[in-house]
PDB file of N, CA and C in Angstrom:
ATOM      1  N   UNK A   1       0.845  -1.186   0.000  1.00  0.00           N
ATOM      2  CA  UNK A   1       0.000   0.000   0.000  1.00  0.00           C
ATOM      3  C   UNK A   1       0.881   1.237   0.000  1.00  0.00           C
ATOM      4  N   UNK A   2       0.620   2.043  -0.954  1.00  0.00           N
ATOM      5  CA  UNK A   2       0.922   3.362  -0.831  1.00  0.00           C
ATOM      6  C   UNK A   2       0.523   4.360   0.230  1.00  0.00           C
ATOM      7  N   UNK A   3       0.903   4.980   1.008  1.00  0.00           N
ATOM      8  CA  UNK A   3       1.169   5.826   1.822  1.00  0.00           C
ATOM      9  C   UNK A   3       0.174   7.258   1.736  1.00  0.00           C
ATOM     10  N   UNK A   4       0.837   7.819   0.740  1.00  0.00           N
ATOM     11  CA  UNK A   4       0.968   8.803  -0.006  1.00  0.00           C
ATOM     12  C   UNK A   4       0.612   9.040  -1.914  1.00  0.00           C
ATOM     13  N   UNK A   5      -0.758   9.633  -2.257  1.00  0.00           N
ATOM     14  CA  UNK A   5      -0.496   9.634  -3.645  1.00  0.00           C
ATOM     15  C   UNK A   5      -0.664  10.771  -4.261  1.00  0.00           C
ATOM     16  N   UNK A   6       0.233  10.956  -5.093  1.00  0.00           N
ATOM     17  CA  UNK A   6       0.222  12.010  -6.380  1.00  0.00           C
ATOM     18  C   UNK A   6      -0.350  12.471  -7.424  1.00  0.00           C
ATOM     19  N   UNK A   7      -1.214  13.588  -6.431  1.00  0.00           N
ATOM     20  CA  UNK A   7      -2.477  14.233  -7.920  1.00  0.00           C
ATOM     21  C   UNK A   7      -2.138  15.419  -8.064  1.00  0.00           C
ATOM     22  N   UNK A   8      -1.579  15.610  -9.461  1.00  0.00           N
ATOM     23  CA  UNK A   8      -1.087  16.940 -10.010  1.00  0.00           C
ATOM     24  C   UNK A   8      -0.083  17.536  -8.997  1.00  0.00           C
ATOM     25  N   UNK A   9       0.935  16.730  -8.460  1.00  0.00           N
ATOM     26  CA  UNK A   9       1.958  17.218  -7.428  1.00  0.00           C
ATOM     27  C   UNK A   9       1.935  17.779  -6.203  1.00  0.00           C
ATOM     28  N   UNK A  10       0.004  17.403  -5.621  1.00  0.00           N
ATOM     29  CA  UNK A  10      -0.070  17.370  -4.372  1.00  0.00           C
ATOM     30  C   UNK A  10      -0.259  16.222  -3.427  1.00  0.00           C
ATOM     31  N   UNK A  11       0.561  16.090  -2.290  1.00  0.00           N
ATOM     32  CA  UNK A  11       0.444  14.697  -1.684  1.00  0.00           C
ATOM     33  C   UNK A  11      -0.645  14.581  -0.958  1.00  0.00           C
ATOM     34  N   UNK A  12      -1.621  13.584  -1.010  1.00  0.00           N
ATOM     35  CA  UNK A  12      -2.793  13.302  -0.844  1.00  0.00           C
ATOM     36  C   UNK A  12      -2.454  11.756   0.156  1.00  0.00           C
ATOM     37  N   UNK A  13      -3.063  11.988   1.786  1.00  0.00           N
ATOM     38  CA  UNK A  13      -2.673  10.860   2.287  1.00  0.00           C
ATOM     39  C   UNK A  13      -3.846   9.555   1.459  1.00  0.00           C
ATOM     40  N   UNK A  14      -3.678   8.420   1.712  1.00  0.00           N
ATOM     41  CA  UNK A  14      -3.982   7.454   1.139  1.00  0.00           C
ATOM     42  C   UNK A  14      -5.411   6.911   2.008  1.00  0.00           C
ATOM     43  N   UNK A  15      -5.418   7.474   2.836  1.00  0.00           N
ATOM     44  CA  UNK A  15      -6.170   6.770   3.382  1.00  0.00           C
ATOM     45  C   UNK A  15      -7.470   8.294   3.612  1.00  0.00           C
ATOM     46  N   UNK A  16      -7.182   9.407   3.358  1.00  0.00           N
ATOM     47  CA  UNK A  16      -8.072  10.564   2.715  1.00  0.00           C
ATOM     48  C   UNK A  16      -9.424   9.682   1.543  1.00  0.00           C
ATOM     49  N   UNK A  17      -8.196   9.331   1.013  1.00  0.00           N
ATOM     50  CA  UNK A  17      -9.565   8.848  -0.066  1.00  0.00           C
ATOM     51  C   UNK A  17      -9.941   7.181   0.235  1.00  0.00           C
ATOM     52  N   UNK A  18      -9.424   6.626   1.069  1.00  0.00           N
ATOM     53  CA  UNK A  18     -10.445   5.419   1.717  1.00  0.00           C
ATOM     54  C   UNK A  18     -11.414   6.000   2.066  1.00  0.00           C
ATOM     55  N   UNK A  19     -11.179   6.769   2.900  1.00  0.00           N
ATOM     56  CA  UNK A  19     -12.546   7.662   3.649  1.00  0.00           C
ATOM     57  C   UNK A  19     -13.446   7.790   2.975  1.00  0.00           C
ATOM     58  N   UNK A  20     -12.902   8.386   2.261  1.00  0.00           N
ATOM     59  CA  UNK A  20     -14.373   9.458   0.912  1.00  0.00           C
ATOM     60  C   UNK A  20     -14.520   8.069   0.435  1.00  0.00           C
ATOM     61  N   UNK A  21     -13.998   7.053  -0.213  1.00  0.00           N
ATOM     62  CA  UNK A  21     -14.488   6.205  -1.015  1.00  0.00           C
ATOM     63  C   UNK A  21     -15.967   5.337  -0.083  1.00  0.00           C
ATOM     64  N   UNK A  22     -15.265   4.881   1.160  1.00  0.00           N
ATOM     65  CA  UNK A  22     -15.985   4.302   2.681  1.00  0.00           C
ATOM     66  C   UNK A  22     -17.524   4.938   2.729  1.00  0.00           C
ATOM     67  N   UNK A  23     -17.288   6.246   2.782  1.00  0.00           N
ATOM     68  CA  UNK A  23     -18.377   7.108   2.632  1.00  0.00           C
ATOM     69  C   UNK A  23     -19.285   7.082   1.802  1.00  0.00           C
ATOM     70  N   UNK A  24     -18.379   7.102   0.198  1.00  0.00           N
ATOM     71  CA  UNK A  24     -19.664   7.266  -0.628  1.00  0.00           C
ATOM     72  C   UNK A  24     -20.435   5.913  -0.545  1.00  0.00           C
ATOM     73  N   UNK A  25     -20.036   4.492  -0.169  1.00  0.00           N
ATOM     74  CA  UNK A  25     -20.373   3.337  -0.512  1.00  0.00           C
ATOM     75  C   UNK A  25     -21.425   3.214   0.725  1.00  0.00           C
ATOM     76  N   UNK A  26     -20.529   3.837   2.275  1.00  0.00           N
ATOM     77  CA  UNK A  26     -21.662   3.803   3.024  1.00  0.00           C
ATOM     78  C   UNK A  26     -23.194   4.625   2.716  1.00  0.00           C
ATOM     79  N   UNK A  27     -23.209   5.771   2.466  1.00  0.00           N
ATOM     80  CA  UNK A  27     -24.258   6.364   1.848  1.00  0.00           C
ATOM     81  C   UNK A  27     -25.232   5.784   0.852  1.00  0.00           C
ATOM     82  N   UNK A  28     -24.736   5.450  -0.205  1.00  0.00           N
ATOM     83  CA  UNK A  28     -25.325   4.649  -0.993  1.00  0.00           C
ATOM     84  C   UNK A  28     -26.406   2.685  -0.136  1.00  0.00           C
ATOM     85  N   UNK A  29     -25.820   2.433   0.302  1.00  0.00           N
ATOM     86  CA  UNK A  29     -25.811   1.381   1.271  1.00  0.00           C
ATOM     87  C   UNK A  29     -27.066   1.477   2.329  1.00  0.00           C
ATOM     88  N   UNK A  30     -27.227   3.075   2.722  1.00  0.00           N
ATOM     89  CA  UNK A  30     -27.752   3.450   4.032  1.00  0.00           C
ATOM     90  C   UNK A  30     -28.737   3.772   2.712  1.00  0.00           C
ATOM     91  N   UNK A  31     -28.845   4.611   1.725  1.00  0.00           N
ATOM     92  CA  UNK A  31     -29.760   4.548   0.710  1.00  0.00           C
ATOM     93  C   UNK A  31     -31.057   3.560   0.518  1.00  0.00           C
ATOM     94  N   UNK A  32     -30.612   2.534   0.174  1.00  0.00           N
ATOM     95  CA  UNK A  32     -30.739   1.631  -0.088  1.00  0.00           C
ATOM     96  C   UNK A  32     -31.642   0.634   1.111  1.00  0.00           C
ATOM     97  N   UNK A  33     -31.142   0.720   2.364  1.00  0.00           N
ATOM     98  CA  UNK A  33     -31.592   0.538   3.212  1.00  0.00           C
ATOM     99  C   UNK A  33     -32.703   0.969   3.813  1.00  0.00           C
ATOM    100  N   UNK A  34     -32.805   2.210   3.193  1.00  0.00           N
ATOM    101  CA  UNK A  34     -34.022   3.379   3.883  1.00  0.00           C
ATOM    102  C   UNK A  34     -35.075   3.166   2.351  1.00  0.00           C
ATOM    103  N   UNK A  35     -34.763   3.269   1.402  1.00  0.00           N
ATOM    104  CA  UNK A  35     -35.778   2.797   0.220  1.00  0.00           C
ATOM    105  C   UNK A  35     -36.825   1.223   0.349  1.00  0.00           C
ATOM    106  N   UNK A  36     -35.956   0.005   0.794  1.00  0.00           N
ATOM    107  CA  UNK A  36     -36.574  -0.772   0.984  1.00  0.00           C
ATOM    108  C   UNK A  36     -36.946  -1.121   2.832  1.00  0.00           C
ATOM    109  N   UNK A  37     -36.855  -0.170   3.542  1.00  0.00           N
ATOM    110  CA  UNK A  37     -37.515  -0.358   4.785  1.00  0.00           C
ATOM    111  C   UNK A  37     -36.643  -1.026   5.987  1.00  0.00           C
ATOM    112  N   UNK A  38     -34.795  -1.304   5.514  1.00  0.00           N
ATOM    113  CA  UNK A  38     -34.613  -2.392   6.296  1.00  0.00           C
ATOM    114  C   UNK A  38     -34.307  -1.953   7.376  1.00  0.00           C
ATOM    115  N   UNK A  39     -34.428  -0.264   7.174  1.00  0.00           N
ATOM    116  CA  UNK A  39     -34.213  -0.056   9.095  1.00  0.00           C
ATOM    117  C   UNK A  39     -35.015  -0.264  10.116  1.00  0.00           C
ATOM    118  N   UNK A  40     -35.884  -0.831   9.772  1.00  0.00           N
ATOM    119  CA  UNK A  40     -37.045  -1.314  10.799  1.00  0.00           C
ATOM    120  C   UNK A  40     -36.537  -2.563  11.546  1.00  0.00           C
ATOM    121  N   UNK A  41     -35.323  -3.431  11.121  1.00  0.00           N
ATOM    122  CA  UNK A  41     -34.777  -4.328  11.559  1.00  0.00           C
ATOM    123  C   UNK A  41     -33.418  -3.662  12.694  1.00  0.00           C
ATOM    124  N   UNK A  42     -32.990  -2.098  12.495  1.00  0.00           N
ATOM    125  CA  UNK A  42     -32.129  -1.982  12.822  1.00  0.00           C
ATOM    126  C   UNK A  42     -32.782  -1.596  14.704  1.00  0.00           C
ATOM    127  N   UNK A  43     -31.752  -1.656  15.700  1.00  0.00           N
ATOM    128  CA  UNK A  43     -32.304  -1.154  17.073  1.00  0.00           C
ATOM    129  C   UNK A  43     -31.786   0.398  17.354  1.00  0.00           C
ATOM    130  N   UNK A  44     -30.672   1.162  16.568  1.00  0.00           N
ATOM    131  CA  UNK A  44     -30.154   2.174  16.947  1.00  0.00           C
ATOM    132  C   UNK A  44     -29.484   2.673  15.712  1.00  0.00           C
ATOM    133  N   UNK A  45     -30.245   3.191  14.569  1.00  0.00           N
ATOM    134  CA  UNK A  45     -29.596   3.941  13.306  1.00  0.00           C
ATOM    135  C   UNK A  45     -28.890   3.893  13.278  1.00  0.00           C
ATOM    136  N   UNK A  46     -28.232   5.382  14.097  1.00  0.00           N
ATOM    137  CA  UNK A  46     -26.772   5.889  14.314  1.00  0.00           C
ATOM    138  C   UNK A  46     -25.760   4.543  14.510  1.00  0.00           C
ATOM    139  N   UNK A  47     -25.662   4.142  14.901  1.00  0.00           N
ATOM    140  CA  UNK A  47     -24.530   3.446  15.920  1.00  0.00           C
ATOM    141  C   UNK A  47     -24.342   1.980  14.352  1.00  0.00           C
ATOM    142  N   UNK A  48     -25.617   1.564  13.997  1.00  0.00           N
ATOM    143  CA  UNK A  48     -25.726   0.521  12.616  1.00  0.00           C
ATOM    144  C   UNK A  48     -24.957   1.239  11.380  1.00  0.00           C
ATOM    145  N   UNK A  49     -25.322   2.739  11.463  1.00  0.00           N
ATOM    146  CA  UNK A  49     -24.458   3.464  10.211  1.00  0.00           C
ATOM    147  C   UNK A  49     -23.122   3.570  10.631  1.00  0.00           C
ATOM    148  N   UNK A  50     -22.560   4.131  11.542  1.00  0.00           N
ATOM    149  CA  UNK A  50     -20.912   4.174  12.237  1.00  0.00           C
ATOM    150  C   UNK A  50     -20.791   2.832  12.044  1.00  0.00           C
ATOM    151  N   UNK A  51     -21.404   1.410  12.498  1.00  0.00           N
ATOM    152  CA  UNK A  51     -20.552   0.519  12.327  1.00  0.00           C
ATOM    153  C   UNK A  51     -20.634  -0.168  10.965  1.00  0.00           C
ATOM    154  N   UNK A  52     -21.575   0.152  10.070  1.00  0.00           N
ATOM    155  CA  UNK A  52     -20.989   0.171   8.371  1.00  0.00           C
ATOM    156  C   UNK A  52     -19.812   0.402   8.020  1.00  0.00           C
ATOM    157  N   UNK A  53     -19.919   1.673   8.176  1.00  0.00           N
ATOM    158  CA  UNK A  53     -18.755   2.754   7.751  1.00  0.00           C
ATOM    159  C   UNK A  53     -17.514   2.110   7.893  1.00  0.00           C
ATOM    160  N   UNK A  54     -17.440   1.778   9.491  1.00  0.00           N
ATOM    161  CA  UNK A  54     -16.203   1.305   9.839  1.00  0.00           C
ATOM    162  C   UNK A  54     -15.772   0.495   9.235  1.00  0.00           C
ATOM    163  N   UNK A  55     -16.653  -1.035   9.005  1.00  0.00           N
ATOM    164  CA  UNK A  55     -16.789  -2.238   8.316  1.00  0.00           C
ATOM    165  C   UNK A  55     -16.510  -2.020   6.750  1.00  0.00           C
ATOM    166  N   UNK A  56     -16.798  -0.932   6.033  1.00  0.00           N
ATOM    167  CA  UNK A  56     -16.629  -1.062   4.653  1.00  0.00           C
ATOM    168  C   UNK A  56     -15.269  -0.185   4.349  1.00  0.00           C
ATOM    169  N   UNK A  57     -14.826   0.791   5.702  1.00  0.00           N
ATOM    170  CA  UNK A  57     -13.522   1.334   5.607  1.00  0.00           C
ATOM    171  C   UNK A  57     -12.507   0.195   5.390  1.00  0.00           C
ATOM    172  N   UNK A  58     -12.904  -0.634   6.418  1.00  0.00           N
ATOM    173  CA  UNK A  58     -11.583  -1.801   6.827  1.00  0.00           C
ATOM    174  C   UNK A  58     -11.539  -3.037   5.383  1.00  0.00           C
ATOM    175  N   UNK A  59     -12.622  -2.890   4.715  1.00  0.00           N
ATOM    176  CA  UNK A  59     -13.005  -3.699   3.350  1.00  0.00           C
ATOM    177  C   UNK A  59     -12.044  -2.597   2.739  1.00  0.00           C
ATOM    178  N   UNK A  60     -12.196  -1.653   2.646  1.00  0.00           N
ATOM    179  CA  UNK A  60     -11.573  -0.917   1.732  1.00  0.00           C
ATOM    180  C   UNK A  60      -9.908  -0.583   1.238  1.00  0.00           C
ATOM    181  N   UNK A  61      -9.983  -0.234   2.822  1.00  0.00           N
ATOM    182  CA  UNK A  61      -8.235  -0.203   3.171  1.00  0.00           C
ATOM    183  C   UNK A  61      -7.642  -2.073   2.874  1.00  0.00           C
ATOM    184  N   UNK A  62      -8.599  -3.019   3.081  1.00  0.00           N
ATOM    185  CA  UNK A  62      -7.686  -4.073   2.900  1.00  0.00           C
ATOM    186  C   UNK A  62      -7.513  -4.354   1.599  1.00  0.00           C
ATOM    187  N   UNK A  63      -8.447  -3.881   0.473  1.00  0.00           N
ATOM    188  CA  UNK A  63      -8.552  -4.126  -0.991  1.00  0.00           C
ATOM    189  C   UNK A  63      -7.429  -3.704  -1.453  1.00  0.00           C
ATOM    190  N   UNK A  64      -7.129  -1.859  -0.822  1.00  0.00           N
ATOM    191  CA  UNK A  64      -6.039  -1.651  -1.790  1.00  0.00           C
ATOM    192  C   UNK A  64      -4.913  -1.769  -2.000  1.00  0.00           C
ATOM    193  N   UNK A  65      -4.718  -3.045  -0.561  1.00  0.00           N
ATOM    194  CA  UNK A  65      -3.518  -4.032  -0.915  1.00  0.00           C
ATOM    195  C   UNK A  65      -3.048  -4.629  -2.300  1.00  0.00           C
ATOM    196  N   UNK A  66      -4.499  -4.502  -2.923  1.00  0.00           N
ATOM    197  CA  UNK A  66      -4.467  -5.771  -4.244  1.00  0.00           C
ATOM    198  C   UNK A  66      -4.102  -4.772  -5.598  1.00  0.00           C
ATOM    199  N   UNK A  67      -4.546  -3.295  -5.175  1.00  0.00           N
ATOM    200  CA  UNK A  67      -4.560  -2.521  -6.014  1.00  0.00           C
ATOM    201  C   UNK A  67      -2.464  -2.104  -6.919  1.00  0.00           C
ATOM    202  N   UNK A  68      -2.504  -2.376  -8.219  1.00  0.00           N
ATOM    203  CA  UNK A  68      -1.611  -1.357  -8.375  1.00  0.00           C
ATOM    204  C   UNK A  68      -0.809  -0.049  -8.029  1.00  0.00           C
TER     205      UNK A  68
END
Protein backbone atom coordinates (compact mmCIF):
# COMPACT_ATOMS: atom_id res chain seq x y z
CA UNK A 1 0.00 0.00 0.00
CA UNK A 2 0.92 3.36 -0.83
CA UNK A 3 1.17 5.83 1.82
CA UNK A 4 0.97 8.80 -0.01
CA UNK A 5 -0.50 9.63 -3.64
CA UNK A 6 0.22 12.01 -6.38
CA UNK A 7 -2.48 14.23 -7.92
CA UNK A 8 -1.09 16.94 -10.01
CA UNK A 9 1.96 17.22 -7.43
CA UNK A 10 -0.07 17.37 -4.37
CA UNK A 11 0.44 14.70 -1.68
CA UNK A 12 -2.79 13.30 -0.84
CA UNK A 13 -2.67 10.86 2.29
CA UNK A 14 -3.98 7.45 1.14
CA UNK A 15 -6.17 6.77 3.38
CA UNK A 16 -8.07 10.56 2.71
CA UNK A 17 -9.57 8.85 -0.07
CA UNK A 18 -10.44 5.42 1.72
CA UNK A 19 -12.55 7.66 3.65
CA UNK A 20 -14.37 9.46 0.91
CA UNK A 21 -14.49 6.21 -1.01
CA UNK A 22 -15.99 4.30 2.68
CA UNK A 23 -18.38 7.11 2.63
CA UNK A 24 -19.66 7.27 -0.63
CA UNK A 25 -20.37 3.34 -0.51
CA UNK A 26 -21.66 3.80 3.02
CA UNK A 27 -24.26 6.36 1.85
CA UNK A 28 -25.32 4.65 -0.99
CA UNK A 29 -25.81 1.38 1.27
CA UNK A 30 -27.75 3.45 4.03
CA UNK A 31 -29.76 4.55 0.71
CA UNK A 32 -30.74 1.63 -0.09
CA UNK A 33 -31.59 0.54 3.21
CA UNK A 34 -34.02 3.38 3.88
CA UNK A 35 -35.78 2.80 0.22
CA UNK A 36 -36.57 -0.77 0.98
CA UNK A 37 -37.52 -0.36 4.79
CA UNK A 38 -34.61 -2.39 6.30
CA UNK A 39 -34.21 -0.06 9.09
CA UNK A 40 -37.05 -1.31 10.80
CA UNK A 41 -34.78 -4.33 11.56
CA UNK A 42 -32.13 -1.98 12.82
CA UNK A 43 -32.30 -1.15 17.07
CA UNK A 44 -30.15 2.17 16.95
CA UNK A 45 -29.60 3.94 13.31
CA UNK A 46 -26.77 5.89 14.31
CA UNK A 47 -24.53 3.45 15.92
CA UNK A 48 -25.73 0.52 12.62
CA UNK A 49 -24.46 3.46 10.21
CA UNK A 50 -20.91 4.17 12.24
CA UNK A 51 -20.55 0.52 12.33
CA UNK A 52 -20.99 0.17 8.37
CA UNK A 53 -18.76 2.75 7.75
CA UNK A 54 -16.20 1.31 9.84
CA UNK A 55 -16.79 -2.24 8.32
CA UNK A 56 -16.63 -1.06 4.65
CA UNK A 57 -13.52 1.33 5.61
CA UNK A 58 -11.58 -1.80 6.83
CA UNK A 59 -13.00 -3.70 3.35
CA UNK A 60 -11.57 -0.92 1.73
CA UNK A 61 -8.24 -0.20 3.17
CA UNK A 62 -7.69 -4.07 2.90
CA UNK A 63 -8.55 -4.13 -0.99
CA UNK A 64 -6.04 -1.65 -1.79
CA UNK A 65 -3.52 -4.03 -0.91
CA UNK A 66 -4.47 -5.77 -4.24
CA UNK A 67 -4.56 -2.52 -6.01
CA UNK A 68 -1.61 -1.36 -8.38
Amino acid sequence: MRYELDIYGVLVPALLLWLIVAYALSAGISRIMQRFGLYRLVWHRALFNFALYVCLLGIVVYLSEFLP
